[in-house]
PDB file of N, CA and C in Angstrom:
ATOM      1  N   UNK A   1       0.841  -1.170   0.000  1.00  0.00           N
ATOM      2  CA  UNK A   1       0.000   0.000   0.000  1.00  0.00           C
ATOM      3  C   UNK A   1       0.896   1.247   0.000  1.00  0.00           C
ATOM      4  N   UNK A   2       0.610   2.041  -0.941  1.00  0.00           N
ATOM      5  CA  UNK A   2       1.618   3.333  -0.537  1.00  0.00           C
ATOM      6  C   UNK A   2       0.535   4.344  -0.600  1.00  0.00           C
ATOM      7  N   UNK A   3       1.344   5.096   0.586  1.00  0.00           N
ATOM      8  CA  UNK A   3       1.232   6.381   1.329  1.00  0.00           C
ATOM      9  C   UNK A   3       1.335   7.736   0.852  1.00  0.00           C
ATOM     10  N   UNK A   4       0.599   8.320   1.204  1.00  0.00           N
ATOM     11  CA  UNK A   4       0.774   9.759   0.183  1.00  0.00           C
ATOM     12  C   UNK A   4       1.515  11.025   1.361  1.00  0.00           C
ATOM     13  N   UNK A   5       2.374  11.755   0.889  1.00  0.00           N
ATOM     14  CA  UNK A   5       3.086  12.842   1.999  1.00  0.00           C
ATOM     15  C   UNK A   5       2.402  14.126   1.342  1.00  0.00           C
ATOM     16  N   UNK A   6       1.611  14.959   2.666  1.00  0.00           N
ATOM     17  CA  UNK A   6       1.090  16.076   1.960  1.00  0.00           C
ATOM     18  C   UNK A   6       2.322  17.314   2.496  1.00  0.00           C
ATOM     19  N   UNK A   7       2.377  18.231   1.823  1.00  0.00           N
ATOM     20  CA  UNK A   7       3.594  19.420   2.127  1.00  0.00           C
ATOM     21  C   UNK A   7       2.213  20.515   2.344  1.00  0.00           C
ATOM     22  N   UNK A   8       2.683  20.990   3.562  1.00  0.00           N
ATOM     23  CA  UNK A   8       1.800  22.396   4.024  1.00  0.00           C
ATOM     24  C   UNK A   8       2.158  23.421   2.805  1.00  0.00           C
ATOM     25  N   UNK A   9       2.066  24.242   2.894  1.00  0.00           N
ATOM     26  CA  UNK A   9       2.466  25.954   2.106  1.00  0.00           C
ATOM     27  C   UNK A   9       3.588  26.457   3.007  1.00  0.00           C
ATOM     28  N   UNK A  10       3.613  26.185   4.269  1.00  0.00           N
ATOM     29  CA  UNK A  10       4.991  26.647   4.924  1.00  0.00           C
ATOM     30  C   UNK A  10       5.657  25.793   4.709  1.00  0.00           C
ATOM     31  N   UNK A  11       5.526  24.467   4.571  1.00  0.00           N
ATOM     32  CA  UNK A  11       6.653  23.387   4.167  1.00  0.00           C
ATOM     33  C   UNK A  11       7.171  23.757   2.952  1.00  0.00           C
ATOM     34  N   UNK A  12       6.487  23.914   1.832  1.00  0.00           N
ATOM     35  CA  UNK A  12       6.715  24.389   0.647  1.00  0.00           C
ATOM     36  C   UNK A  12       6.883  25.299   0.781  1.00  0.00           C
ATOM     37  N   UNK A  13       7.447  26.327   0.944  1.00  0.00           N
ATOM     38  CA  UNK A  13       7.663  27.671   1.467  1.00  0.00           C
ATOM     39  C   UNK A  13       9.527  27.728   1.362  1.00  0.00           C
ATOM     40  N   UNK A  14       9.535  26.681   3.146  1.00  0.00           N
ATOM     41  CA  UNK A  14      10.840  26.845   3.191  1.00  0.00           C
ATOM     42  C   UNK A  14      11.436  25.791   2.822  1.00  0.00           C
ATOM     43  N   UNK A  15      11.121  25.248   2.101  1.00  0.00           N
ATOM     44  CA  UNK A  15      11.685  23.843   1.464  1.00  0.00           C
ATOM     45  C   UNK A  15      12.228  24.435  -0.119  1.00  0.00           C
ATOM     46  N   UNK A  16      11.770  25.760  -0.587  1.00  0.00           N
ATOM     47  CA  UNK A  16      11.785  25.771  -1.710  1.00  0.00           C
ATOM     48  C   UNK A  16      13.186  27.409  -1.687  1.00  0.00           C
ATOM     49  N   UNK A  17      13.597  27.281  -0.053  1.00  0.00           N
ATOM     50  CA  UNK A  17      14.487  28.464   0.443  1.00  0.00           C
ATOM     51  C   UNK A  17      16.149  27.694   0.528  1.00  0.00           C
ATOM     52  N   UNK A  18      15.599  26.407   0.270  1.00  0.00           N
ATOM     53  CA  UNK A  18      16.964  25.376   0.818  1.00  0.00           C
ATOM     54  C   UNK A  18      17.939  25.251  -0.574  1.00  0.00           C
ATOM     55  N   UNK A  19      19.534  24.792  -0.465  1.00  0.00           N
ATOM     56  CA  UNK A  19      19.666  24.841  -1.966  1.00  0.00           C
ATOM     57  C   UNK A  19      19.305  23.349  -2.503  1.00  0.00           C
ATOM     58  N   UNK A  20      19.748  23.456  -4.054  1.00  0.00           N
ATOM     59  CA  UNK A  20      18.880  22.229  -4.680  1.00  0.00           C
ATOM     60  C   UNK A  20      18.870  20.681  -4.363  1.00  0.00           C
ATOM     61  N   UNK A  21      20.390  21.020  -4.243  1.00  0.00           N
ATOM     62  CA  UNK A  21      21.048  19.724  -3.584  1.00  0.00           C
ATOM     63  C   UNK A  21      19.998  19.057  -2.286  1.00  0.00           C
ATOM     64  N   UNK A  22      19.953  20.193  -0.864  1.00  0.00           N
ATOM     65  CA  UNK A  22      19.142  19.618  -0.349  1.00  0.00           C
ATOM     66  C   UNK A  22      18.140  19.467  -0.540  1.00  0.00           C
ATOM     67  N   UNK A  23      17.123  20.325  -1.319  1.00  0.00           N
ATOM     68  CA  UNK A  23      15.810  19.856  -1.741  1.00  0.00           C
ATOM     69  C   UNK A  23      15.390  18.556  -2.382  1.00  0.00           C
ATOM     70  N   UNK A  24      17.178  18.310  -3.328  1.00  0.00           N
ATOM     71  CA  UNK A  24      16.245  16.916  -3.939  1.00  0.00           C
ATOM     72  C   UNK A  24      16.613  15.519  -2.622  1.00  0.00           C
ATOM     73  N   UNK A  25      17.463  15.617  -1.624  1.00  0.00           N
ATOM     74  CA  UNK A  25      17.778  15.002  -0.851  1.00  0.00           C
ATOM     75  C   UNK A  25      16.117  14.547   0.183  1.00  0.00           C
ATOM     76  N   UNK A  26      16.334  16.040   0.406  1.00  0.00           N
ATOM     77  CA  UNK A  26      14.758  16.019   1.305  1.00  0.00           C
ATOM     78  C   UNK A  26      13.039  15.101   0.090  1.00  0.00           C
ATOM     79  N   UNK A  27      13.656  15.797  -1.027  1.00  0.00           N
ATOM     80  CA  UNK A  27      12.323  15.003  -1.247  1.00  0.00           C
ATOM     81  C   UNK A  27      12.273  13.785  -1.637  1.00  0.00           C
ATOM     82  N   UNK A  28      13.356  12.906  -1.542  1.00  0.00           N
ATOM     83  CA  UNK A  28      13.867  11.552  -2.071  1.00  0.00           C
ATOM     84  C   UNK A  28      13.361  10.942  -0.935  1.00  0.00           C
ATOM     85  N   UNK A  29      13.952  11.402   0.431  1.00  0.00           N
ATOM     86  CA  UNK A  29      13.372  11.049   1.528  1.00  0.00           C
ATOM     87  C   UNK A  29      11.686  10.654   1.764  1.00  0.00           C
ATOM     88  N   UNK A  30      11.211  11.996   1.142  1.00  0.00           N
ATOM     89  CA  UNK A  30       9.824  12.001   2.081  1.00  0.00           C
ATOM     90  C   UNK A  30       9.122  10.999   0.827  1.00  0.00           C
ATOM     91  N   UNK A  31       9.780  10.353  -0.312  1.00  0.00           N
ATOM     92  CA  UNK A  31       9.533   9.822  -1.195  1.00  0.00           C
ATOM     93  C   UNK A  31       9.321   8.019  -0.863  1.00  0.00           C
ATOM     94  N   UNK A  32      10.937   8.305  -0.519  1.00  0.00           N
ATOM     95  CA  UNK A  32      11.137   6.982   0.344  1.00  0.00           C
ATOM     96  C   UNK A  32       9.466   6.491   1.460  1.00  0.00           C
ATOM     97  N   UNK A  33       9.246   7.532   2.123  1.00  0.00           N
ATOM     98  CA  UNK A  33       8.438   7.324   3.207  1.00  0.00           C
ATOM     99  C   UNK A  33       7.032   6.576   2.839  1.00  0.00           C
ATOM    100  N   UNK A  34       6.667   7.114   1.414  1.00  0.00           N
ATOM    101  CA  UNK A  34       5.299   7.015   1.208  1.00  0.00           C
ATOM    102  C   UNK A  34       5.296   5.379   0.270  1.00  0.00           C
ATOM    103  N   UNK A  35       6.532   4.744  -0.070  1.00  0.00           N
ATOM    104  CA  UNK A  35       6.362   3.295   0.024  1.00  0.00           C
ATOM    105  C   UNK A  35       6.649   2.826   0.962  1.00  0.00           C
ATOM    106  N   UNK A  36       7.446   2.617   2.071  1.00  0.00           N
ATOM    107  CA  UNK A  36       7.662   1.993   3.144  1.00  0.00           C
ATOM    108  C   UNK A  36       7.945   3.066   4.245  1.00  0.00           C
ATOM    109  N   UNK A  37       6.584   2.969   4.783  1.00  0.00           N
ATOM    110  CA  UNK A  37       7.143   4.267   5.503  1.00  0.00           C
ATOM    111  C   UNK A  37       7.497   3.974   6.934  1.00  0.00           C
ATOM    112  N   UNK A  38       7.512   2.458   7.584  1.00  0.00           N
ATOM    113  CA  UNK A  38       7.709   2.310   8.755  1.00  0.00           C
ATOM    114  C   UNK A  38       8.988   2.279   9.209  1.00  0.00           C
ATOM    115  N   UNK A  39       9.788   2.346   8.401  1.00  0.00           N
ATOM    116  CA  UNK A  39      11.474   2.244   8.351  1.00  0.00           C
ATOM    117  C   UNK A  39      12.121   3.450   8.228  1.00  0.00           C
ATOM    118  N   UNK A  40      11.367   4.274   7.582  1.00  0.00           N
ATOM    119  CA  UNK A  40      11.982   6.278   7.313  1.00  0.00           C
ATOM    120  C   UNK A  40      11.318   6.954   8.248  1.00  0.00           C
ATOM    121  N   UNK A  41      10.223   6.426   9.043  1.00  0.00           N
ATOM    122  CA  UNK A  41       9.884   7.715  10.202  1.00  0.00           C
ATOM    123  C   UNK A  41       9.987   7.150  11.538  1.00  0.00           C
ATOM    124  N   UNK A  42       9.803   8.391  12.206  1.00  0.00           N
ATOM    125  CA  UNK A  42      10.031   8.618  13.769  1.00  0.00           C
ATOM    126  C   UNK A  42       8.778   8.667  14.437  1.00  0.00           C
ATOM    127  N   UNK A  43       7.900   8.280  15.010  1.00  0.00           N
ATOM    128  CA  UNK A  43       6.752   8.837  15.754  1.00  0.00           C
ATOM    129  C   UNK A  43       7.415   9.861  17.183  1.00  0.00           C
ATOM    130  N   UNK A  44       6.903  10.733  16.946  1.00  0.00           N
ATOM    131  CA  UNK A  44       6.965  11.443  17.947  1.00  0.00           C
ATOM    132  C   UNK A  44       6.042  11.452  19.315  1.00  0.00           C
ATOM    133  N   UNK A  45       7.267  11.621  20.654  1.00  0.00           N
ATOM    134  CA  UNK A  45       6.267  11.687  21.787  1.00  0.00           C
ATOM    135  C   UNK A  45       5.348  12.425  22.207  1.00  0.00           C
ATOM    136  N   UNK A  46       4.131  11.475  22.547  1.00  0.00           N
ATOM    137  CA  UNK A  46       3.187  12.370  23.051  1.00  0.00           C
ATOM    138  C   UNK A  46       1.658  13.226  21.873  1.00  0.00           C
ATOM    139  N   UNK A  47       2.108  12.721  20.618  1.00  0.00           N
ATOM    140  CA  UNK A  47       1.934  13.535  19.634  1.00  0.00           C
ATOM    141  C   UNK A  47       1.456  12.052  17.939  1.00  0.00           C
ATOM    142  N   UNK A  48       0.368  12.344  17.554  1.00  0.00           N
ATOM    143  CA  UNK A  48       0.089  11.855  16.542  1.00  0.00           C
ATOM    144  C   UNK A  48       0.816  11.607  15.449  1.00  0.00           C
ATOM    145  N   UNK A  49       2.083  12.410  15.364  1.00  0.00           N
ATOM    146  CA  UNK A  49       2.490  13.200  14.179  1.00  0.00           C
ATOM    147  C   UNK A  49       4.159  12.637  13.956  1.00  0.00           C
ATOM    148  N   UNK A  50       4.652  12.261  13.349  1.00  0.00           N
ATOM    149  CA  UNK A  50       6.103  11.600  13.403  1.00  0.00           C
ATOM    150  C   UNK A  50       7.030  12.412  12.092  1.00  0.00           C
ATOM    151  N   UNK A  51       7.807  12.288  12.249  1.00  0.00           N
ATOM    152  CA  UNK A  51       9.029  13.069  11.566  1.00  0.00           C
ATOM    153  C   UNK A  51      10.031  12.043  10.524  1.00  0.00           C
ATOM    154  N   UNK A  52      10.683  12.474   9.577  1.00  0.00           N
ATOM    155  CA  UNK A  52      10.937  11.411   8.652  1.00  0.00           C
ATOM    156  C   UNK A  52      12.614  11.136   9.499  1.00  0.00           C
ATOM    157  N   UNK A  53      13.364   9.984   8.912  1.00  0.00           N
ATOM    158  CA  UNK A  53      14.571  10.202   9.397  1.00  0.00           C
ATOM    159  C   UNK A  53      15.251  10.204   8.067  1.00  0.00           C
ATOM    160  N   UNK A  54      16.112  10.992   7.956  1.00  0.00           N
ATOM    161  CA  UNK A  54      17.715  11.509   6.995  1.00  0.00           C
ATOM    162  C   UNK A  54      18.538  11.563   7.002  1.00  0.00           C
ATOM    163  N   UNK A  55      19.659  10.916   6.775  1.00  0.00           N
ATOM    164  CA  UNK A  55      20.791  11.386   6.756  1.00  0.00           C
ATOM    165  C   UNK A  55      21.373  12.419   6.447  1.00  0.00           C
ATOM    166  N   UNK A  56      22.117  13.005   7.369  1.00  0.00           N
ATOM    167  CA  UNK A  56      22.928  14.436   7.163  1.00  0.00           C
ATOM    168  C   UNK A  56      24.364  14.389   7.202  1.00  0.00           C
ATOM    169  N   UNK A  57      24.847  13.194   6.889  1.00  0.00           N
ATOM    170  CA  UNK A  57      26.442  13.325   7.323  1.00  0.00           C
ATOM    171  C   UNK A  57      27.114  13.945   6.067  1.00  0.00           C
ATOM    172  N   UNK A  58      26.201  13.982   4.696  1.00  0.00           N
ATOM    173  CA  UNK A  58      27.162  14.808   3.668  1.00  0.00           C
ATOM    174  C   UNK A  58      26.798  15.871   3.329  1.00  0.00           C
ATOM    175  N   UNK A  59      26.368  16.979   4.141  1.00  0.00           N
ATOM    176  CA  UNK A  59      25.724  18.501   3.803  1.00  0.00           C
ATOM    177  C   UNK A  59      27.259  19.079   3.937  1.00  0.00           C
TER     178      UNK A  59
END
């Protein structure tokens, strides 16, 4: 089953402030998420809402 990732207008906002490199990084990610998404996100505590995970070791 795949998953659909919606982007707010502030997500898209400052997502579109980042340079390209990271943009296509970030959206490969949130890409990743929406076929298997139990392996790329975080649930967050306390909170409905979970966060993707990324690697940042080559910025």
């Amino acid at each position: 089953m795949i998953h659909s990732v919606i982007y707010s207008e502030f997500a898209f906002r400052q997502l579109k402030k980042l340079p390209k490199e990271l943009q296509k990084r970030i959206i490969l990610a949130l890409e990743r998420c929406s076929i298997r998404p139990y392996s790329h996100i975080k649930r967050l505590v306390g909170c409905p809402y979970s966060r993707p995970r990324v690697k940042t070791t080559e910025l």
